[in-house]
C-alpha atoms as a PDB file:
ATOM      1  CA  UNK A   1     109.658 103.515  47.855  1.00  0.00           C
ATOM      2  CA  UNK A   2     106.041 102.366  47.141  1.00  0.00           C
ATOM      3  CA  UNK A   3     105.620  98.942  46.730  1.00  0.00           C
ATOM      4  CA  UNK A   4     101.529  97.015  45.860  1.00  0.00           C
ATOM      5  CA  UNK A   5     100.369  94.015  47.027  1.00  0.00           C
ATOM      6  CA  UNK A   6      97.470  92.617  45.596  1.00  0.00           C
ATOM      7  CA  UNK A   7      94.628  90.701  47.512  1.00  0.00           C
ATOM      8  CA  UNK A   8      94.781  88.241  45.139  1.00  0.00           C
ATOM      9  CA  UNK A   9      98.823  87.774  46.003  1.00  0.00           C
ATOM     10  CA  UNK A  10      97.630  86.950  49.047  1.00  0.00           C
ATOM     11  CA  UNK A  11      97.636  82.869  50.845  1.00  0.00           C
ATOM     12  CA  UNK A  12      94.467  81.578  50.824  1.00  0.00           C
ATOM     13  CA  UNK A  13      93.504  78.837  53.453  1.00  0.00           C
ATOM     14  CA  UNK A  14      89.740  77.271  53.003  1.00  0.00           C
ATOM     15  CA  UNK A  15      89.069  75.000  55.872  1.00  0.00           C
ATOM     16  CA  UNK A  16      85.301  75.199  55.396  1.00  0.00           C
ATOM     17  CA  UNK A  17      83.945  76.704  58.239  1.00  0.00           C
ATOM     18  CA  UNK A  18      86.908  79.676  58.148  1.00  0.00           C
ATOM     19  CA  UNK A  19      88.499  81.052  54.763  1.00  0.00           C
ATOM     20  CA  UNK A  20      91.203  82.706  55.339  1.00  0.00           C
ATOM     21  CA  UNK A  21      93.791  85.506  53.237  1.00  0.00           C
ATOM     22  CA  UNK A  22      97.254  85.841  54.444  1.00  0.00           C
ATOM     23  CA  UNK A  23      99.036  88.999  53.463  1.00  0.00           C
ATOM     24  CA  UNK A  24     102.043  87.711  54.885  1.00  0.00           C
ATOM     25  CA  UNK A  25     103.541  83.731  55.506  1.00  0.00           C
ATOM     26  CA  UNK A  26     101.546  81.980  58.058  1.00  0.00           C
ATOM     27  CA  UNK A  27     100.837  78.168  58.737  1.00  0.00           C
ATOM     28  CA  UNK A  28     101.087  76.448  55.488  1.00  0.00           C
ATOM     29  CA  UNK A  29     101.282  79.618  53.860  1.00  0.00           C
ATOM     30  CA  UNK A  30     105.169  80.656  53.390  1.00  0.00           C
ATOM     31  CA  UNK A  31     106.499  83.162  50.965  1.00  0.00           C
ATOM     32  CA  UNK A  32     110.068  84.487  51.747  1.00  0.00           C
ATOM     33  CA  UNK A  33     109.335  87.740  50.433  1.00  0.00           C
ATOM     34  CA  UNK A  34     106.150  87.878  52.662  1.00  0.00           C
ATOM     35  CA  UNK A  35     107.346  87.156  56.068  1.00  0.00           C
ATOM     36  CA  UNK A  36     106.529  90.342  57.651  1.00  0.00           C
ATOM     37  CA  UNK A  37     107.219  94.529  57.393  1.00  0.00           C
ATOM     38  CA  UNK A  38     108.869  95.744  60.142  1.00  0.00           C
ATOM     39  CA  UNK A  39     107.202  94.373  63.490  1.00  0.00           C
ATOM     40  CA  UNK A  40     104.358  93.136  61.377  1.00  0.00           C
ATOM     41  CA  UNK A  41     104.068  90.080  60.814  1.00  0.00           C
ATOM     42  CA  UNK A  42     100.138  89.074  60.069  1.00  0.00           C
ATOM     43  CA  UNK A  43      97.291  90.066  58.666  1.00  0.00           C
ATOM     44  CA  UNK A  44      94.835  87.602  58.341  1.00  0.00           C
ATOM     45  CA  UNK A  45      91.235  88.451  56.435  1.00  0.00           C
ATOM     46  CA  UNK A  46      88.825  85.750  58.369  1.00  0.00           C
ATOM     47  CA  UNK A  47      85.536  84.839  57.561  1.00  0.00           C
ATOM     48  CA  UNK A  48      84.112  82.533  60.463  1.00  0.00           C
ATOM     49  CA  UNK A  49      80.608  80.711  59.666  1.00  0.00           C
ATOM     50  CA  UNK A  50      77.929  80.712  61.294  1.00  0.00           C
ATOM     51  CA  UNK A  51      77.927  78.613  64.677  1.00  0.00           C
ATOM     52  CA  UNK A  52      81.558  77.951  64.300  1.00  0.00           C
ATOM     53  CA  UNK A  53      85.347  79.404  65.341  1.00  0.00           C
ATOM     54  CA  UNK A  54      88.257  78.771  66.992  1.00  0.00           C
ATOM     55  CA  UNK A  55      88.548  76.354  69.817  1.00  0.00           C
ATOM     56  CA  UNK A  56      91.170  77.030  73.027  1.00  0.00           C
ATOM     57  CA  UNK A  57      94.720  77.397  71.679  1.00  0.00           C
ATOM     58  CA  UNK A  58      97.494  79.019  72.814  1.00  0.00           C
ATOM     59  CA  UNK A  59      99.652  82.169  72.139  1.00  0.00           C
ATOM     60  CA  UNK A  60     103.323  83.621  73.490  1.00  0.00           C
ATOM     61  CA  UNK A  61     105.145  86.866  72.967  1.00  0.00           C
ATOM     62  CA  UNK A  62     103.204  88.261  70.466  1.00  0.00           C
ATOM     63  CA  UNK A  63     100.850  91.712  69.910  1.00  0.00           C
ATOM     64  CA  UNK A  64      97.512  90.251  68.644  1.00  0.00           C
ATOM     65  CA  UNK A  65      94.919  93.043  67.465  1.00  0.00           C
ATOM     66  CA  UNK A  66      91.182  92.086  66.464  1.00  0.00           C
ATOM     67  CA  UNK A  67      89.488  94.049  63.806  1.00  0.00           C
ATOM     68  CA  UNK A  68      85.654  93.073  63.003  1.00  0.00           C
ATOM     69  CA  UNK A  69      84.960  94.008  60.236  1.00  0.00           C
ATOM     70  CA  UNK A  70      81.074  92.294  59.682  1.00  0.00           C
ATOM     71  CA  UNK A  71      79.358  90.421  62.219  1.00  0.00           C
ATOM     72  CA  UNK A  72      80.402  89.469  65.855  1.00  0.00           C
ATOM     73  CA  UNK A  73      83.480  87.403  67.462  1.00  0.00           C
ATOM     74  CA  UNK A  74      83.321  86.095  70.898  1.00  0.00           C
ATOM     75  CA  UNK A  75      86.340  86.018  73.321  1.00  0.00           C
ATOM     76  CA  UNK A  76      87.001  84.067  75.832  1.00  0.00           C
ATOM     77  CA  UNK A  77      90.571  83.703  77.644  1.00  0.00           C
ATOM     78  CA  UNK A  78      92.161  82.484  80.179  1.00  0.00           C
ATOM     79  CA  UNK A  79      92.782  85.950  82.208  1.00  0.00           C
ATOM     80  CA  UNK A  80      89.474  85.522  82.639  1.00  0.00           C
ATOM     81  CA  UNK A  81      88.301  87.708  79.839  1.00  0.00           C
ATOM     82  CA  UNK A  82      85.028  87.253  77.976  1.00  0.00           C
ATOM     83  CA  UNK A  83      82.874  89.993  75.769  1.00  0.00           C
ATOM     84  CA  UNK A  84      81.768  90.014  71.948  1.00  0.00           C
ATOM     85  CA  UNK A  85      83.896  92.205  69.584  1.00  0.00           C
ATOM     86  CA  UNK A  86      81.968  94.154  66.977  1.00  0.00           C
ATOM     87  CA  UNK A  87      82.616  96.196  64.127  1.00  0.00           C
ATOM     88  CA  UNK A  88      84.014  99.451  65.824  1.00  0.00           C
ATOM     89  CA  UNK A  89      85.382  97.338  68.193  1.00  0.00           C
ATOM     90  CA  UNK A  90      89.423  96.777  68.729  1.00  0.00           C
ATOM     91  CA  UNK A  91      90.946  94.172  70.658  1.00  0.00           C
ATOM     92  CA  UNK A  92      94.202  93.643  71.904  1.00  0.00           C
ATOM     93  CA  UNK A  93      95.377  90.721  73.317  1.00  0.00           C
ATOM     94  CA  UNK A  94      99.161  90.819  74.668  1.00  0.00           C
ATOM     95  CA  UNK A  95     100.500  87.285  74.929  1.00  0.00           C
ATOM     96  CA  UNK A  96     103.460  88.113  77.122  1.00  0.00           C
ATOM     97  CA  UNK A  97     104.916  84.519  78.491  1.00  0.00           C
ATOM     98  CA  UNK A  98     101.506  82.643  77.331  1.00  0.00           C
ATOM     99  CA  UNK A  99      97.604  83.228  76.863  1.00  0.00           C
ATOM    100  CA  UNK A 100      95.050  80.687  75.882  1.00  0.00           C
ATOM    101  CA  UNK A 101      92.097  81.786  74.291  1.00  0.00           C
ATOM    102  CA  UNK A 102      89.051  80.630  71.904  1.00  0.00           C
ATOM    103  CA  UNK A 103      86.785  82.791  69.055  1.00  0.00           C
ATOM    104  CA  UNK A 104      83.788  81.910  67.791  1.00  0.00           C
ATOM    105  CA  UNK A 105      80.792  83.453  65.761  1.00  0.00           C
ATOM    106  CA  UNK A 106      77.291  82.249  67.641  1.00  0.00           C
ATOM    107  CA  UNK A 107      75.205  83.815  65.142  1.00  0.00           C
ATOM    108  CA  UNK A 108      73.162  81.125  63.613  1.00  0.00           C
ATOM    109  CA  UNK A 109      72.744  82.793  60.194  1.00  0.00           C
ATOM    110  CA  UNK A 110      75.790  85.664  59.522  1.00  0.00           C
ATOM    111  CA  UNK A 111      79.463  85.309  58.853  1.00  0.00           C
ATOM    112  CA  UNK A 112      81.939  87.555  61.153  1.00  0.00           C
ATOM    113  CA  UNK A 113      84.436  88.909  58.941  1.00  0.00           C
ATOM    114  CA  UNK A 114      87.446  90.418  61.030  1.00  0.00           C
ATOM    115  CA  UNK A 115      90.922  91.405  60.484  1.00  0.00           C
ATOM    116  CA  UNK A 116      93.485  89.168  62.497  1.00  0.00           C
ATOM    117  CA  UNK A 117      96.894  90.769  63.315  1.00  0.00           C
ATOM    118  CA  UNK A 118      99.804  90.098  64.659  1.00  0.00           C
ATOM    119  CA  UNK A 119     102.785  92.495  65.966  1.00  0.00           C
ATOM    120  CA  UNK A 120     105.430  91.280  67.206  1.00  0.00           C
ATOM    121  CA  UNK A 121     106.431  93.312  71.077  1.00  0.00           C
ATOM    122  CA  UNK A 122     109.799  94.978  71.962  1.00  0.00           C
ATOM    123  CA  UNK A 123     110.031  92.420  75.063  1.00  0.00           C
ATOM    124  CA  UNK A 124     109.306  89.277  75.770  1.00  0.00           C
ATOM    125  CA  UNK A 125     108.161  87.312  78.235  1.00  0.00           C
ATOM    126  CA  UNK A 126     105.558  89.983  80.290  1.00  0.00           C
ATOM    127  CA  UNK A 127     102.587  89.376  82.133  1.00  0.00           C
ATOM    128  CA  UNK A 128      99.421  88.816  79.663  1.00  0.00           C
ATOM    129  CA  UNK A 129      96.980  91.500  79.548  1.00  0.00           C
ATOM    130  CA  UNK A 130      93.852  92.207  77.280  1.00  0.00           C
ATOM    131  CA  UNK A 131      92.330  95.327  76.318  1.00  0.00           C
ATOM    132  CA  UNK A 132      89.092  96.359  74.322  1.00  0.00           C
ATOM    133  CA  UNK A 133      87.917  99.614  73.291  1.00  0.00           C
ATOM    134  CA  UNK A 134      85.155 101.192  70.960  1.00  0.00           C
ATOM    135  CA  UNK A 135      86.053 103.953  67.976  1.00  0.00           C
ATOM    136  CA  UNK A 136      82.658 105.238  66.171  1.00  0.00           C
ATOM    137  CA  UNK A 137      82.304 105.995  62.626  1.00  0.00           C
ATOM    138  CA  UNK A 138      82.408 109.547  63.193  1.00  0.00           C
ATOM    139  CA  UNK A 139      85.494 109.559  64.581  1.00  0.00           C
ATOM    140  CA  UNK A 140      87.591 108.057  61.613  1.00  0.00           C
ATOM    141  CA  UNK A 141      85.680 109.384  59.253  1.00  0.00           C
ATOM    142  CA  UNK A 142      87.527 111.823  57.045  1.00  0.00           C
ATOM    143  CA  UNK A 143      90.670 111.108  58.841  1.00  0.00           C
ATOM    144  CA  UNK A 144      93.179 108.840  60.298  1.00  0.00           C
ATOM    145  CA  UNK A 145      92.084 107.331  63.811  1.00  0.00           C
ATOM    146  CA  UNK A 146      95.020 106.749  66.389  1.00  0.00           C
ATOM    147  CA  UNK A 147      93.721 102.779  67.547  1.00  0.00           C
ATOM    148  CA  UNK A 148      96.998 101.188  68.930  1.00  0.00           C
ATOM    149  CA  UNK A 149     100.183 102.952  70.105  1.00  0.00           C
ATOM    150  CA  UNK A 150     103.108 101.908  72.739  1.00  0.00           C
ATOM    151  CA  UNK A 151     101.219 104.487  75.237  1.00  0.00           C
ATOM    152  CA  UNK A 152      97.855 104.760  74.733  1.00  0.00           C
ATOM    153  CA  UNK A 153      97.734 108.191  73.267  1.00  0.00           C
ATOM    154  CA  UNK A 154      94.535 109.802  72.188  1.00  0.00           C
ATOM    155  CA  UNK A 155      92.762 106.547  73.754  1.00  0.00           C
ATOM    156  CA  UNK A 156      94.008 104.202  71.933  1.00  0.00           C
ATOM    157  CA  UNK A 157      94.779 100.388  72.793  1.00  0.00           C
ATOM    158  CA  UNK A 158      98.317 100.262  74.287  1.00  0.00           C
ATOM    159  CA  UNK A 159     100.750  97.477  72.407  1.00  0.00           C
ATOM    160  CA  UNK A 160     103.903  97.138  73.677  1.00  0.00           C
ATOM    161  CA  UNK A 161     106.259  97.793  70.184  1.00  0.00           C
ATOM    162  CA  UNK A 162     107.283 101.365  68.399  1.00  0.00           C
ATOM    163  CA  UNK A 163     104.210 101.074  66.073  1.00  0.00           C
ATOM    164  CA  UNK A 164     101.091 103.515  65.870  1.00  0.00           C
ATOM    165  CA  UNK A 165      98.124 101.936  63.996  1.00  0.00           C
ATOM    166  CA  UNK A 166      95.076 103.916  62.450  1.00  0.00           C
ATOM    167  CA  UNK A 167      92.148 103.385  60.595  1.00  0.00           C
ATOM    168  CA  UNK A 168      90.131 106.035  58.692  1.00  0.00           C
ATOM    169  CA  UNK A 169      86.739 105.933  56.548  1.00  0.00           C
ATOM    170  CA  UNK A 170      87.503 107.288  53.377  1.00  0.00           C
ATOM    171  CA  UNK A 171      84.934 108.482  50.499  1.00  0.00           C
ATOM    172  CA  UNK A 172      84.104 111.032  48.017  1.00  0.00           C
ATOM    173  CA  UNK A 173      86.376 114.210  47.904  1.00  0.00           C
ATOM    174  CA  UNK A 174      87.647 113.131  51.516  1.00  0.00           C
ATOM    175  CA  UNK A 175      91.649 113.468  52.083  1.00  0.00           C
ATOM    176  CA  UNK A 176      93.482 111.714  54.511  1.00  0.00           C
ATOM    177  CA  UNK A 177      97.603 112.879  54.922  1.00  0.00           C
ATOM    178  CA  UNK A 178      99.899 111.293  57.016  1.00  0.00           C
ATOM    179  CA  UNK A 179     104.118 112.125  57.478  1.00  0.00           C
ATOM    180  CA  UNK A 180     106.181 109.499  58.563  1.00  0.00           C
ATOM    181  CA  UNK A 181     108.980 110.353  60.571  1.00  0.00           C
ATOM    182  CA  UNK A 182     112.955 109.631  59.428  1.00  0.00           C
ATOM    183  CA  UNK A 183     113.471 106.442  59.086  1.00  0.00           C
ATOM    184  CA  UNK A 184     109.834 104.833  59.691  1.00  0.00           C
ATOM    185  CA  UNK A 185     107.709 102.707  57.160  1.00  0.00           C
ATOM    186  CA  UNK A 186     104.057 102.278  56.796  1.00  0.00           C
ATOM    187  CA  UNK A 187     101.880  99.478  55.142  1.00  0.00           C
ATOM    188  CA  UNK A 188      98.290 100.663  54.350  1.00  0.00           C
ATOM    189  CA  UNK A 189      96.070  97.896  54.328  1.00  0.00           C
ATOM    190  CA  UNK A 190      92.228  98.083  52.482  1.00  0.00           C
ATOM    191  CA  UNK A 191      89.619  96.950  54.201  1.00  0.00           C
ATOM    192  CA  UNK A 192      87.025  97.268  52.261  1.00  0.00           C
ATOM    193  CA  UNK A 193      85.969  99.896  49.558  1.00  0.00           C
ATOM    194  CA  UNK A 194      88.835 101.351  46.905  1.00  0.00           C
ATOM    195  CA  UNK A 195      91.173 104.460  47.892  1.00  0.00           C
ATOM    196  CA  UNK A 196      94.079 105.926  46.072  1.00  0.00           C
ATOM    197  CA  UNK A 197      97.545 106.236  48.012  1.00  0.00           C
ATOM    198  CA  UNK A 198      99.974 107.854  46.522  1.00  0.00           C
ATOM    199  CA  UNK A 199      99.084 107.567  43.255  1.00  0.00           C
ATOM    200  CA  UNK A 200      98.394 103.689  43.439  1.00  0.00           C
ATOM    201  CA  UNK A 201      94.583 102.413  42.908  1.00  0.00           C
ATOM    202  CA  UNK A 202      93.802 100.053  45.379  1.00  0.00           C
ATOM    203  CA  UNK A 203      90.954  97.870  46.085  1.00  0.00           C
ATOM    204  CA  UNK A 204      89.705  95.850  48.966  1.00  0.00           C
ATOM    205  CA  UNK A 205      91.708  93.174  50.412  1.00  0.00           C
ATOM    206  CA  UNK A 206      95.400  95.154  48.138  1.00  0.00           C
ATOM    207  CA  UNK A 207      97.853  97.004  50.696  1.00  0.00           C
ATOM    208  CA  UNK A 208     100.965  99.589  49.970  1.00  0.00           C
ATOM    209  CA  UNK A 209     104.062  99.387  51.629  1.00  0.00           C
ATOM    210  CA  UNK A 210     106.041 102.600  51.539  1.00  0.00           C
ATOM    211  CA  UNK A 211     109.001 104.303  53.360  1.00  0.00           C
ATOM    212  CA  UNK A 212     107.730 107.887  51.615  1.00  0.00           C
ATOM    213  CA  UNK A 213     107.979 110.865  53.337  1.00  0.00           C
ATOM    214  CA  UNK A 214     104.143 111.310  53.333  1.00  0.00           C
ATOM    215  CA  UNK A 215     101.009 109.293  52.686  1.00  0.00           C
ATOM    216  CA  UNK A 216      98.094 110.763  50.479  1.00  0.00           C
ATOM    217  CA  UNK A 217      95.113 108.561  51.135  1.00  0.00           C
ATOM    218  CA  UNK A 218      92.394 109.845  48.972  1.00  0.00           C
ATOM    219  CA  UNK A 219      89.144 109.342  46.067  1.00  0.00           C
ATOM    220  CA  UNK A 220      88.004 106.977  48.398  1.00  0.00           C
ATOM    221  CA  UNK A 221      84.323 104.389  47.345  1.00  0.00           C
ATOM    222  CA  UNK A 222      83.026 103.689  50.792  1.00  0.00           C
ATOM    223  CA  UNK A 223      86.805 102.730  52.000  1.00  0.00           C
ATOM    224  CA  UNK A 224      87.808 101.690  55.379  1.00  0.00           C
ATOM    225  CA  UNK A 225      91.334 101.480  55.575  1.00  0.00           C
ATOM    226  CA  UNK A 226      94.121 100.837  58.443  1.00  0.00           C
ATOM    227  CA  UNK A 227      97.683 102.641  58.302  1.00  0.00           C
ATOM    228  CA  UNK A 228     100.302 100.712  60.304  1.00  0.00           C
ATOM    229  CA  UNK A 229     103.392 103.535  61.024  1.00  0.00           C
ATOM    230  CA  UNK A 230     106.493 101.458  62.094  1.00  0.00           C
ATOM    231  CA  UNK A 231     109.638 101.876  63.045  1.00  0.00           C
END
């Protein structure tokens, strides 16, 4: 099964100083047939403008992975954690039994664009933890970078749900594969750029959910892409 959603499908949430796509229902957003795939359950595109962001607020139970895309976000929680997240850059925040935190974009003059997302753990209730590590350009180019997984293989950020997430840089005559074991799913989400994936044309901002056997991620223009494999 391969199934498209379009970036212009998408909510849309403009509250000035952040615009905001939902590829699935969140806040005012709610679409029944958009509540989530799998453990998945967000992926908000932000734009944050300059000298603004996201005041304290609070978060439970929940796997919450920052992706910038363009620009800078600053963290600051209340583990104690504070650093700037920039493109390259993954963050993972585990809420466990309850995190505050705020976001913010300090530059004066640039937007940070970032990916948002949201998995939702095996257990509930665990201490909070944060985690932040870099992945260079080289290293997804051409092929599928391991970024999150329930043990931290291959370096990546350790979430704590039976989901592996890549991303990969894809352009020219560049092929990315990727088998999905019995049972699994995967959602492909563009980040920027245009790919094909099995067979489907997709743009910036689109996505393909798919329980195939394989994924073919290829004719990429510039693309920067994330592959969420779920159980």
């Amino acid at each position: 099964m391969n199934a498209v959603r379009r970036a212009g499908e998408r909510g849309y949430a403009d509250h000035g100083w952040l615009k905001s796509f939902h590829s699935f229902s969140f806040a005012d957003y709610h679409d029944p047939a958009h509540m989530g795939w799998g453990a998945l359950r967000v992926i908000n595109e932000d734009r944050i403008a300059p000298g603004t962001g996201f005041g304290t607020h609070g978060h439970r139970d929940m796997e919450i992975i920052s992706y910038v895309l363009a620009g800078a976000l600053a963290h600051r929680d209340s583990m104690g954690n504070g650093s700037a997240i920039a493109p390259g850059d993954v963050q993972r925040m585990s809420a466990g039994r309850g995190v505050t935190h705020s976001e913010f974009n300090h530059d004066p003059r640039g937007e940070t664009h970032f990916l948002q997302i949201w998995i939702e753990p095996a257990v509930r209730g665990i201490e909070p933890s944060y985690e932040q590590k870099h992945y260079t350009a080289a290293e997804k180019r051409g092929r599928l970078r391991l970024i999150a997984s329930p043990d931290g293989a291959e370096g990546s950020v350790t979430i704590h749900q039976d989901a592996r997430v890549y991303a990969a840089l894809v352009d020219g005559a560049e092929r990315v594969r990727h088998a999905l074991g019995s049972g699994r799913r995967a959602y492909l989400h563009v980040a920027s750029g245009s790919v094909r994936a099995n067979g489907e044309a997709l743009s910036a901002g689109d996505a393909l959910k798919t329980t195939a056997p394989e994924i073919v991620i290829e004719r990429g223009t510039a693309a920067e892409v994330l592959l969420f494999d779920l159980a």
